[in-house]
C-alpha atoms as a PDB file:
ATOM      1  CA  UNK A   1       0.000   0.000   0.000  1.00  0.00           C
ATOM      2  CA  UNK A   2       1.853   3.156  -1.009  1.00  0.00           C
ATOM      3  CA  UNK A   3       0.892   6.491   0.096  1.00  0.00           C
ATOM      4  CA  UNK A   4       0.819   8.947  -2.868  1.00  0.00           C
ATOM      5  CA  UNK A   5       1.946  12.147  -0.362  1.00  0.00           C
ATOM      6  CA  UNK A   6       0.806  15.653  -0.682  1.00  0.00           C
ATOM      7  CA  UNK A   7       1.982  16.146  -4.588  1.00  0.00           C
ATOM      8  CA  UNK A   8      -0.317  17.980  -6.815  1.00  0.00           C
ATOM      9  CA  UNK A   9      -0.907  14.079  -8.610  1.00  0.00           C
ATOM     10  CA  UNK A  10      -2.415  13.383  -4.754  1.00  0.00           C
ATOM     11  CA  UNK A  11      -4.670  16.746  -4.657  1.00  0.00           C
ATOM     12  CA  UNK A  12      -6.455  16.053  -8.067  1.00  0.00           C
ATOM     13  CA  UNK A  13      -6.403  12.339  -7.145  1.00  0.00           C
ATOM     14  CA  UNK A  14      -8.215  13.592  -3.617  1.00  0.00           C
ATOM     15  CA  UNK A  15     -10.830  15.894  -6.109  1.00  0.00           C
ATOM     16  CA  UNK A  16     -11.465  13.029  -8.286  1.00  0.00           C
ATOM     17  CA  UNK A  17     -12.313  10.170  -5.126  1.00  0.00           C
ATOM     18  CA  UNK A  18     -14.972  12.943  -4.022  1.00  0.00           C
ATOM     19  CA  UNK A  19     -16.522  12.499  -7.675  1.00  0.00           C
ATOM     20  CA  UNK A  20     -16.102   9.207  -7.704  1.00  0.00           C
ATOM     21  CA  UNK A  21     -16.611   7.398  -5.175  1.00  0.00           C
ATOM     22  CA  UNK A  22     -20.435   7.120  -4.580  1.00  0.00           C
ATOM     23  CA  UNK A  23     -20.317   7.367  -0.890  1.00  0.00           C
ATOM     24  CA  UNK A  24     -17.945  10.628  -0.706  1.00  0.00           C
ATOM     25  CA  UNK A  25     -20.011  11.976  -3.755  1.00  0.00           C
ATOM     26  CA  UNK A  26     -23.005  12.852  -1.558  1.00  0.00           C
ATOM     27  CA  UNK A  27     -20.837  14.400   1.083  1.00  0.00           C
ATOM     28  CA  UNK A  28     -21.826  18.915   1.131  1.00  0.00           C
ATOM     29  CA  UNK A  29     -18.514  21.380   0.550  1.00  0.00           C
ATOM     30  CA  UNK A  30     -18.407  21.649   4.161  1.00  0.00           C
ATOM     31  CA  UNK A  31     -17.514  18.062   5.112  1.00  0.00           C
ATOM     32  CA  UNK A  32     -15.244  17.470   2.011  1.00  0.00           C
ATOM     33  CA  UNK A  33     -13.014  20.576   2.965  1.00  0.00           C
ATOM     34  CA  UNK A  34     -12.588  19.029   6.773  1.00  0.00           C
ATOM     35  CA  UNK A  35     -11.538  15.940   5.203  1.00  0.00           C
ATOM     36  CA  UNK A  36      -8.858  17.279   2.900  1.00  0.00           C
ATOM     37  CA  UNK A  37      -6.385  18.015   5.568  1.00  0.00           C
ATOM     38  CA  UNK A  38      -6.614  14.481   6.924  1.00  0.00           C
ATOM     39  CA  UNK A  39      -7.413  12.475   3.781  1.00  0.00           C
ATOM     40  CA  UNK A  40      -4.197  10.617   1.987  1.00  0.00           C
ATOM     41  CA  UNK A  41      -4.409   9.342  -1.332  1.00  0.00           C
ATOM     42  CA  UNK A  42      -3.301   5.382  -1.399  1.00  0.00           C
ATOM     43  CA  UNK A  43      -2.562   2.843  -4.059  1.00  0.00           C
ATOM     44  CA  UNK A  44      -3.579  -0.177  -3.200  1.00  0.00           C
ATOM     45  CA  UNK A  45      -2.098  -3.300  -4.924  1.00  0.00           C
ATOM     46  CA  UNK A  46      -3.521  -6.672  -5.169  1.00  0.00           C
ATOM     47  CA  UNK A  47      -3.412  -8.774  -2.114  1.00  0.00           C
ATOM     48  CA  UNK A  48      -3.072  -5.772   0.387  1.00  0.00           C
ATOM     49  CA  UNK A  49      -5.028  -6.539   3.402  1.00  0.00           C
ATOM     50  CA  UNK A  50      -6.542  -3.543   4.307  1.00  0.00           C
ATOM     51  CA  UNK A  51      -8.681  -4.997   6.957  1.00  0.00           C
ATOM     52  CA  UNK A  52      -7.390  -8.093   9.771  1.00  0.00           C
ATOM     53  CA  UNK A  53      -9.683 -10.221  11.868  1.00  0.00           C
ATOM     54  CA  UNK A  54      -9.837  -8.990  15.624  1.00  0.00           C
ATOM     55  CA  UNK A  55      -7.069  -6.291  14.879  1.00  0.00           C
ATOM     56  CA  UNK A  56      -8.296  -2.322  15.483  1.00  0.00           C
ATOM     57  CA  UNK A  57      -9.413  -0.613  13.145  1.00  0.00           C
ATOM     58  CA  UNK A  58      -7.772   2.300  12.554  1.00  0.00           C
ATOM     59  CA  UNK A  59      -8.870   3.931   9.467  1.00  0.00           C
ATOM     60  CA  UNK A  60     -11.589   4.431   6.684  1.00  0.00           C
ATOM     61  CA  UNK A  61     -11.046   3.204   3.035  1.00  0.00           C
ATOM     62  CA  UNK A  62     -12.977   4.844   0.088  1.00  0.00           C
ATOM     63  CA  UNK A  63     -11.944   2.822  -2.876  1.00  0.00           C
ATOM     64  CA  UNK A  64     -12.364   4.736  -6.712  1.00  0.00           C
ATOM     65  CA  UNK A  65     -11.137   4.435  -9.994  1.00  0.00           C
ATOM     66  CA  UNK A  66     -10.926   0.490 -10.319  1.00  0.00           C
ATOM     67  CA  UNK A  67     -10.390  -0.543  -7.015  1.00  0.00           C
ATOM     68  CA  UNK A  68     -12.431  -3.411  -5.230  1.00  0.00           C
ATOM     69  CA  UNK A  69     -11.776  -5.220  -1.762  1.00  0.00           C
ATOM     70  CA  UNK A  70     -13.295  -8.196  -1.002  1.00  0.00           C
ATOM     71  CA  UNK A  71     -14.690  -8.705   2.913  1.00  0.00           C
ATOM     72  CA  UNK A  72     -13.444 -12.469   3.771  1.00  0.00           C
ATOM     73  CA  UNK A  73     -13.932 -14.669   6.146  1.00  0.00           C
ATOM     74  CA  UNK A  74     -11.598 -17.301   6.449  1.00  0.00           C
ATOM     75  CA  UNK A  75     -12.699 -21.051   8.108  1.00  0.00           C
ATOM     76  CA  UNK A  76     -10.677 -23.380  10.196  1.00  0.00           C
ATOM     77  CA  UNK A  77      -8.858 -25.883   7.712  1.00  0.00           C
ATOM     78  CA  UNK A  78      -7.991 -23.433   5.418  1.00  0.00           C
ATOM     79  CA  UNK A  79     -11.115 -22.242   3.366  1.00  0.00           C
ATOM     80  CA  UNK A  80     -12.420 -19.040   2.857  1.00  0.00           C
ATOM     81  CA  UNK A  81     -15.345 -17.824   1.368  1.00  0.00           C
ATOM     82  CA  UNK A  82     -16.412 -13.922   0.660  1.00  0.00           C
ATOM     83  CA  UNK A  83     -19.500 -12.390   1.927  1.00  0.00           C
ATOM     84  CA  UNK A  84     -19.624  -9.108   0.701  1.00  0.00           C
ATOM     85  CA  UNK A  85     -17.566  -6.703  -1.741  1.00  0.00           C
ATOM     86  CA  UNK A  86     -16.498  -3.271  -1.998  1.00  0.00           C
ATOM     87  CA  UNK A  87     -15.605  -0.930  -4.961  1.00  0.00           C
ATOM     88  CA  UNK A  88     -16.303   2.783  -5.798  1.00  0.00           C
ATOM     89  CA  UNK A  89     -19.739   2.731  -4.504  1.00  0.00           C
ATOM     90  CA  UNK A  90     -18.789   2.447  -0.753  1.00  0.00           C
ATOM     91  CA  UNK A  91     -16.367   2.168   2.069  1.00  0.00           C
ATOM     92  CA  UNK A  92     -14.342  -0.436   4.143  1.00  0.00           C
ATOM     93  CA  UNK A  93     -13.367   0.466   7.721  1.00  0.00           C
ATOM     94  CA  UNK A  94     -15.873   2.053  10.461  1.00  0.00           C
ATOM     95  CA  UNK A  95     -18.552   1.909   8.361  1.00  0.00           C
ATOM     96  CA  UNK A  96     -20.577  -0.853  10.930  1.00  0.00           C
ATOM     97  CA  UNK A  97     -19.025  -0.557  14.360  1.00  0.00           C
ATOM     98  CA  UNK A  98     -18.182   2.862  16.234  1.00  0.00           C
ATOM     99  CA  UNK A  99     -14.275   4.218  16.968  1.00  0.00           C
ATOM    100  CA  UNK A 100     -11.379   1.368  16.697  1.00  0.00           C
ATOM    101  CA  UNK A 101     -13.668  -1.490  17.283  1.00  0.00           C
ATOM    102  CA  UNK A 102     -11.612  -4.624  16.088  1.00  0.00           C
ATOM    103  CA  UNK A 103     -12.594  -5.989  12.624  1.00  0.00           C
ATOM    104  CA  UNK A 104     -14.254  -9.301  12.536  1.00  0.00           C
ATOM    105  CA  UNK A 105     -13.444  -9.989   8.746  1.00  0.00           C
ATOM    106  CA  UNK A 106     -10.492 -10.347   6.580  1.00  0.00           C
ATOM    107  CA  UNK A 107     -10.527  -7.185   3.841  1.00  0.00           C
ATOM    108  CA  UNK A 108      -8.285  -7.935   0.606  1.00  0.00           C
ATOM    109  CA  UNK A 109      -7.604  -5.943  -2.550  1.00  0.00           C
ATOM    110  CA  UNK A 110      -8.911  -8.206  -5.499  1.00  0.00           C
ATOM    111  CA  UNK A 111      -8.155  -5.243  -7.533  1.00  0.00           C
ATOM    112  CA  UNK A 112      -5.375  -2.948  -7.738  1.00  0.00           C
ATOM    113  CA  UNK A 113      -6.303   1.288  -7.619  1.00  0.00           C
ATOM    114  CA  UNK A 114      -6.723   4.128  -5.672  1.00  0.00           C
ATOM    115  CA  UNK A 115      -8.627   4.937  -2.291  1.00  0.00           C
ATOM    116  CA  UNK A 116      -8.698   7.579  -0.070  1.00  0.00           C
ATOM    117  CA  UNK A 117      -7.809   6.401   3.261  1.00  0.00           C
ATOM    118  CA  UNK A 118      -8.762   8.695   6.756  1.00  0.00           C
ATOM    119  CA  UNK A 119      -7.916   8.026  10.290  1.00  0.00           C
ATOM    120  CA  UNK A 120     -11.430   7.032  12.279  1.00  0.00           C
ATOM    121  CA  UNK A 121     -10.173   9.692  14.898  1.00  0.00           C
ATOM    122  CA  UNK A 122     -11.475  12.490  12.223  1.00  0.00           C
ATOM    123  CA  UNK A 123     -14.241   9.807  10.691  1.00  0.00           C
ATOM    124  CA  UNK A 124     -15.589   9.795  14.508  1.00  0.00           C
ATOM    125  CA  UNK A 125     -15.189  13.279  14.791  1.00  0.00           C
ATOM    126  CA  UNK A 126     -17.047  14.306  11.715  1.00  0.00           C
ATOM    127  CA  UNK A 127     -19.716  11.773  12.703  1.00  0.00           C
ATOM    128  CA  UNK A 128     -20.265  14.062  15.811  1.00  0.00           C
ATOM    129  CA  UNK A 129     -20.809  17.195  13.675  1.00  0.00           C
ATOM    130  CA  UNK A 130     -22.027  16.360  10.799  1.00  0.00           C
ATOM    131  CA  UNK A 131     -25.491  14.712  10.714  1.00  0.00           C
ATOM    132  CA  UNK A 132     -25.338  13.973   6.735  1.00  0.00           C
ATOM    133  CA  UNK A 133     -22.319  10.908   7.452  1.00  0.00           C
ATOM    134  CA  UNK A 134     -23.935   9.738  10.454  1.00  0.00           C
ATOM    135  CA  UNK A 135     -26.717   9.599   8.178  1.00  0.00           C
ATOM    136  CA  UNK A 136     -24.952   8.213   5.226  1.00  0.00           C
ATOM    137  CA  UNK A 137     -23.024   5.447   7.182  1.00  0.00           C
ATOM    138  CA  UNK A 138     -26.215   4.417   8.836  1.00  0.00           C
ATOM    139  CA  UNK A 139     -27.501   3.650   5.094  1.00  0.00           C
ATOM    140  CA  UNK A 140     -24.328   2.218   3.869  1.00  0.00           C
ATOM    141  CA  UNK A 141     -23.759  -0.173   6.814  1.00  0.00           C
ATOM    142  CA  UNK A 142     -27.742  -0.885   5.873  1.00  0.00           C
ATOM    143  CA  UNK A 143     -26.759  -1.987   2.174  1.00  0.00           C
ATOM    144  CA  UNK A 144     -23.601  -3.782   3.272  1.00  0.00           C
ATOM    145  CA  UNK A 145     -25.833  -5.574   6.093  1.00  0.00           C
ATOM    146  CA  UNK A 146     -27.950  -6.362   2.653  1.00  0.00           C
ATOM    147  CA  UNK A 147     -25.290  -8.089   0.448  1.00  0.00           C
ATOM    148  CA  UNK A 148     -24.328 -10.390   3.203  1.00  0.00           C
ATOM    149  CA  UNK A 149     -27.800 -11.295   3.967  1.00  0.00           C
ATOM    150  CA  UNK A 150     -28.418 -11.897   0.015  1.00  0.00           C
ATOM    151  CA  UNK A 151     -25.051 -13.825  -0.224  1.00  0.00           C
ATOM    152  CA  UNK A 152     -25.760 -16.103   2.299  1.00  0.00           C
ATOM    153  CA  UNK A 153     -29.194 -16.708   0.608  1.00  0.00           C
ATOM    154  CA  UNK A 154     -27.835 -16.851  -3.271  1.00  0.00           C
ATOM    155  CA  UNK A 155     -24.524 -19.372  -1.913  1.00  0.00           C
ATOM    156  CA  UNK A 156     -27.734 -21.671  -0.403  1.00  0.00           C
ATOM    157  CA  UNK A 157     -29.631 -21.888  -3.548  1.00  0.00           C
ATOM    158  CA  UNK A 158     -28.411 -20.708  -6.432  1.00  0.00           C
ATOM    159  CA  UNK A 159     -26.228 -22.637  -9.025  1.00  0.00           C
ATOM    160  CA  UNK A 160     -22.757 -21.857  -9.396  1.00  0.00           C
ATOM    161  CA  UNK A 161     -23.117 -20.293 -13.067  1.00  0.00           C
ATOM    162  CA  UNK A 162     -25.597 -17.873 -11.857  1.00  0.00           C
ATOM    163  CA  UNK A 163     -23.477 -17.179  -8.818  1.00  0.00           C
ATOM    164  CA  UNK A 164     -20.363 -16.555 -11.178  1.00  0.00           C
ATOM    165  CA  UNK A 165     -22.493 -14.373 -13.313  1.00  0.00           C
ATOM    166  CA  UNK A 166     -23.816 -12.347 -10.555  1.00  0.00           C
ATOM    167  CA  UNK A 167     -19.795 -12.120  -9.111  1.00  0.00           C
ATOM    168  CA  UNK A 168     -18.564 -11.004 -12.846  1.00  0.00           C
ATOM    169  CA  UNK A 169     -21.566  -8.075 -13.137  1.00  0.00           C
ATOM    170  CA  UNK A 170     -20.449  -6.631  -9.751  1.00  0.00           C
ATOM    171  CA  UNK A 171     -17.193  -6.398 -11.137  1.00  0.00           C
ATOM    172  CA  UNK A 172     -17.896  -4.962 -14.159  1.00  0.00           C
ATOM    173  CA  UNK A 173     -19.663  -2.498 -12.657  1.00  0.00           C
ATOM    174  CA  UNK A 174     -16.885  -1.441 -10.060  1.00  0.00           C
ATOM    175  CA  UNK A 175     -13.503  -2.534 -11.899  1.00  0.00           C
ATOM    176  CA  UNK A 176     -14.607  -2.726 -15.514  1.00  0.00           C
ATOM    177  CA  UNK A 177     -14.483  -5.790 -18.299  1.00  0.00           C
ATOM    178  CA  UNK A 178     -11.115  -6.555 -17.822  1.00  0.00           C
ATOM    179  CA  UNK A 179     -10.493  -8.109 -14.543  1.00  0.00           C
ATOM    180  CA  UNK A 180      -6.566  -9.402 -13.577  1.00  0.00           C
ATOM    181  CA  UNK A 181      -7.791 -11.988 -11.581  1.00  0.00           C
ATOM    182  CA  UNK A 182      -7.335 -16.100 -11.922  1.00  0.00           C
ATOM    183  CA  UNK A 183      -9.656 -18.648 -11.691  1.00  0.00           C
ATOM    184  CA  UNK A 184      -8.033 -20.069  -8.527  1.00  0.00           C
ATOM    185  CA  UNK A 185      -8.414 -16.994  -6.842  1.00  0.00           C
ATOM    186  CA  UNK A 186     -12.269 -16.525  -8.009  1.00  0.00           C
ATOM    187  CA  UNK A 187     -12.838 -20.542  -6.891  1.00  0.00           C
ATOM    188  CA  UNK A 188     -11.519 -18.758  -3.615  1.00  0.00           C
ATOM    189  CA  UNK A 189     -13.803 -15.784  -3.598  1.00  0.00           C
ATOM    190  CA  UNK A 190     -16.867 -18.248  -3.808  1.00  0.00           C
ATOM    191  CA  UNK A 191     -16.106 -20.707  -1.713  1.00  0.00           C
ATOM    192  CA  UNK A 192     -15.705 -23.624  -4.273  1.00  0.00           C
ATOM    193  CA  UNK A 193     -12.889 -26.116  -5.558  1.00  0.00           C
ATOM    194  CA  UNK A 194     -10.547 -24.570  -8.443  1.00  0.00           C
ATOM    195  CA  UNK A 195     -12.054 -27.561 -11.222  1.00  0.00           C
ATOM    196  CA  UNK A 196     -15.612 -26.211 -10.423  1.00  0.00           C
ATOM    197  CA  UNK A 197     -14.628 -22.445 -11.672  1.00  0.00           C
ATOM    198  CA  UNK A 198     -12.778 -24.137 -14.470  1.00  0.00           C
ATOM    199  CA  UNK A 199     -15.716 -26.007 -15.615  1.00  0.00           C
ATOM    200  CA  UNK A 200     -17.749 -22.623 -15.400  1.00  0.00           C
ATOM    201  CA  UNK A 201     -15.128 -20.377 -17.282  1.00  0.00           C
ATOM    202  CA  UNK A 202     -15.314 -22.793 -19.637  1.00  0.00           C
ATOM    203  CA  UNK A 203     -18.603 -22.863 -20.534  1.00  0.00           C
ATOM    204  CA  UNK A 204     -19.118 -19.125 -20.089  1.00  0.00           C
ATOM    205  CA  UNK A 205     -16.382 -18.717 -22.597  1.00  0.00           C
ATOM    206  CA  UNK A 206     -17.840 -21.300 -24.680  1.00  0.00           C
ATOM    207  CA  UNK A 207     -21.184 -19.242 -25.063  1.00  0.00           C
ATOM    208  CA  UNK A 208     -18.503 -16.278 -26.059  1.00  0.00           C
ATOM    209  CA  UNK A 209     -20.075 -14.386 -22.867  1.00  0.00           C
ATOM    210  CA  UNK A 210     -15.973 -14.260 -21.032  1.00  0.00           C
ATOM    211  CA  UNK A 211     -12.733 -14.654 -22.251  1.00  0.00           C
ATOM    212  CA  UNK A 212      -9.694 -15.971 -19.947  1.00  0.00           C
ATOM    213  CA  UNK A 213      -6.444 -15.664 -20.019  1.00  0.00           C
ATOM    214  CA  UNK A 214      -3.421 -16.060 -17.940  1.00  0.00           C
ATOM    215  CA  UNK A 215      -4.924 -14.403 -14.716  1.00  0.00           C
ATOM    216  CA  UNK A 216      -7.196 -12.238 -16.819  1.00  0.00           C
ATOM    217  CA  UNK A 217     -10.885 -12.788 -17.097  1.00  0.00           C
ATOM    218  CA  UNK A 218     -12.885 -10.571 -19.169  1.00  0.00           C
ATOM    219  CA  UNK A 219     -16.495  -9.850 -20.224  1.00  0.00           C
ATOM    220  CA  UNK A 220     -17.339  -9.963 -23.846  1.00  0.00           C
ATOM    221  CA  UNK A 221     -20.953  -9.770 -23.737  1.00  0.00           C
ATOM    222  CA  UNK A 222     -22.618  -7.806 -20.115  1.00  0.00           C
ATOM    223  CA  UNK A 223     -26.755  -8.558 -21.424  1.00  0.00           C
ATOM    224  CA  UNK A 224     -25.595 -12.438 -21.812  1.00  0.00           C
ATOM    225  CA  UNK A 225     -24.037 -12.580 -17.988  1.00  0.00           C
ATOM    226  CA  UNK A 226     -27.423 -10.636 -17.114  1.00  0.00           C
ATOM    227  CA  UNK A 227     -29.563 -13.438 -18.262  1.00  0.00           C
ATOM    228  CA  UNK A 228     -27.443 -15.882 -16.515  1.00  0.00           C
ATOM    229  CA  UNK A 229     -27.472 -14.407 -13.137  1.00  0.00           C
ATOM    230  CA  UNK A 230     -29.384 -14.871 -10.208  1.00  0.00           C
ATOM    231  CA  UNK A 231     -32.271 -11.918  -9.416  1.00  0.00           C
ATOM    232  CA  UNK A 232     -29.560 -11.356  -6.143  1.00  0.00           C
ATOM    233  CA  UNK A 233     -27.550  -8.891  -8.364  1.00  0.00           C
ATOM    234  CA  UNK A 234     -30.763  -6.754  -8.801  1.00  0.00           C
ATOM    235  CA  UNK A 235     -32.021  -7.293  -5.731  1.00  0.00           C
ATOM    236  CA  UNK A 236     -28.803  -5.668  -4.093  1.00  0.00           C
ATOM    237  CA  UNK A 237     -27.863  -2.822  -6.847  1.00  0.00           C
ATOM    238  CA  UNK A 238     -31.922  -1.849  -6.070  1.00  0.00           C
ATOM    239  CA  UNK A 239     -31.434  -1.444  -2.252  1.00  0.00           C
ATOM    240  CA  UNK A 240     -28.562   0.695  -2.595  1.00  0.00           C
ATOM    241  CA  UNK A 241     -30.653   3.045  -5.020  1.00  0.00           C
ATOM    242  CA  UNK A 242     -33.721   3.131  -2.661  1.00  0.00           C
ATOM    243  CA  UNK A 243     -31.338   4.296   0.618  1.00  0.00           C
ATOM    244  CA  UNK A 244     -28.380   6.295  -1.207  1.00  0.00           C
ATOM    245  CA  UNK A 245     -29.876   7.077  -4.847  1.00  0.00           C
ATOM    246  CA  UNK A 246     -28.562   6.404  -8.131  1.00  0.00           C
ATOM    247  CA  UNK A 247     -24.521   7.313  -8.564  1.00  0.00           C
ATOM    248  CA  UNK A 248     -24.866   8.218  -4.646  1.00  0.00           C
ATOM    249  CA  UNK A 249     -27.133  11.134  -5.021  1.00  0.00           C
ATOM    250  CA  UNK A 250     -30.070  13.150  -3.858  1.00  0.00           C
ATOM    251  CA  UNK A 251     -31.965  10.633  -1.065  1.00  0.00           C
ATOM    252  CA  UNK A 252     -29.567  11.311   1.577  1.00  0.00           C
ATOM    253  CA  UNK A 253     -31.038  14.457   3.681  1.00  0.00           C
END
């Protein structure tokens, strides 16, 4: 994780996370000016764990431009399984619990980019002045309570294809169509063996709807992995319209 320092690169990198990221997007002049001073501008690289089990946590990461963590939670024998995501639309870190409550999940950068990263002390602060982010947390630890409620239900009954489809949308929609990510790794993400995803990538590249490649994966044709997927991707994009808004703006009061 390397800190991009107060350069002029960092200050128009700082301008562009409030535009966007879809969180910091609804945040008023007055609350984006107290976080400049405090914010820094990170580049986060694949594999940095940004959150540990049971360790503090200490700041708030806004991930924009490409970036997506995924919120893991690793079993005894080795397995893992993720239960929720996190790209330009939200936050990891403070979002749920209050101050430097310890984390109970495992946060990993899938994909490599940019995020804005602010100590709680001023999150908790601001929280204390500024009724619009205790508002806008409220609603965002709301959605994020969502997707883990409508991954545990999709993981119970949905197949595997529709499951990968429903992964590969939120990606697109967070990271873009080119995703540098392998199959082993995606097996990993949800919670199956390695030959299963295989078998899947296959056939999804079969019906010309992906195309892999040496720890690449991308989507050739979006409307085709819509069909395939579960109603779960809809039913979660849908809740974070009705209690943020569309592109993070103008139901927050």
């Amino acid at each position: 994780m390397a800190d991009i320092g107060p350069t002029r690169a960092a200050i128009a990198a700082g301008e562009k996370a409030f535009i966007d990221n879809r969180l910091l997007a609804t945040f008023p002049m007055d609350l984006r000016k107290r976080l400049r001073d405090e914010m820094h501008i990170v580049q986060l690289e694949l594999g940095d764990t940004v959150l540990q089990r049971g360790v503090d946590v200490e700041t708030s990461v806004f991930p924009f431009g490409t970036t997506m963590i995924s919120m893991v939670v690793d079993l005894v024998g080795g397995r893992s399984i993720e239960v929720a995501s996190v790209g330009k639309e939200g936050a990891v870190g403070g979002i749920v619990s209050c101050g430097h409550s310890p984390a109970f999940t495992r946060a990993e950068v899938i994909v490599a980019g940019p995020a804005m990263r602010v100590p709680m002390r001023i999150i908790e602060e601001a929280k204390s002045e500024s009724g619009h982010l205790r508002n806008v947390f409220c609603r965002y630890a709301d959605f994020l309570l969502a997707q883990v409620m409508q991954s545990v239900a999709c993981n119970s009954f949905h197949p595997i294809e529709a499951r990968t489809a429903r992964w590969l949308l939120t990606a697109d929609d967070r990271s873009g169509s080119r995703l540098v990510l392998t199959q082993e790794a995606l097996a990993g993400l949800l919670g199956v063996q390695r030959t299963t995803i295989n078998a899947v990538a296959r056939d999804l590249a079969g019906d010309r709807l992906i195309t892999t490649r040496r720890g690449t994966i991308e989507i050739n044709d979006r409307a085709g992995l819509e069909r395939l997927a579960c109603e779960c991707y809809d039913e979660v994009e849908r809740f974070f319209g009705d209690i943020i808004g569309p592109g993070g703006l103008g139901k927050i009061d």
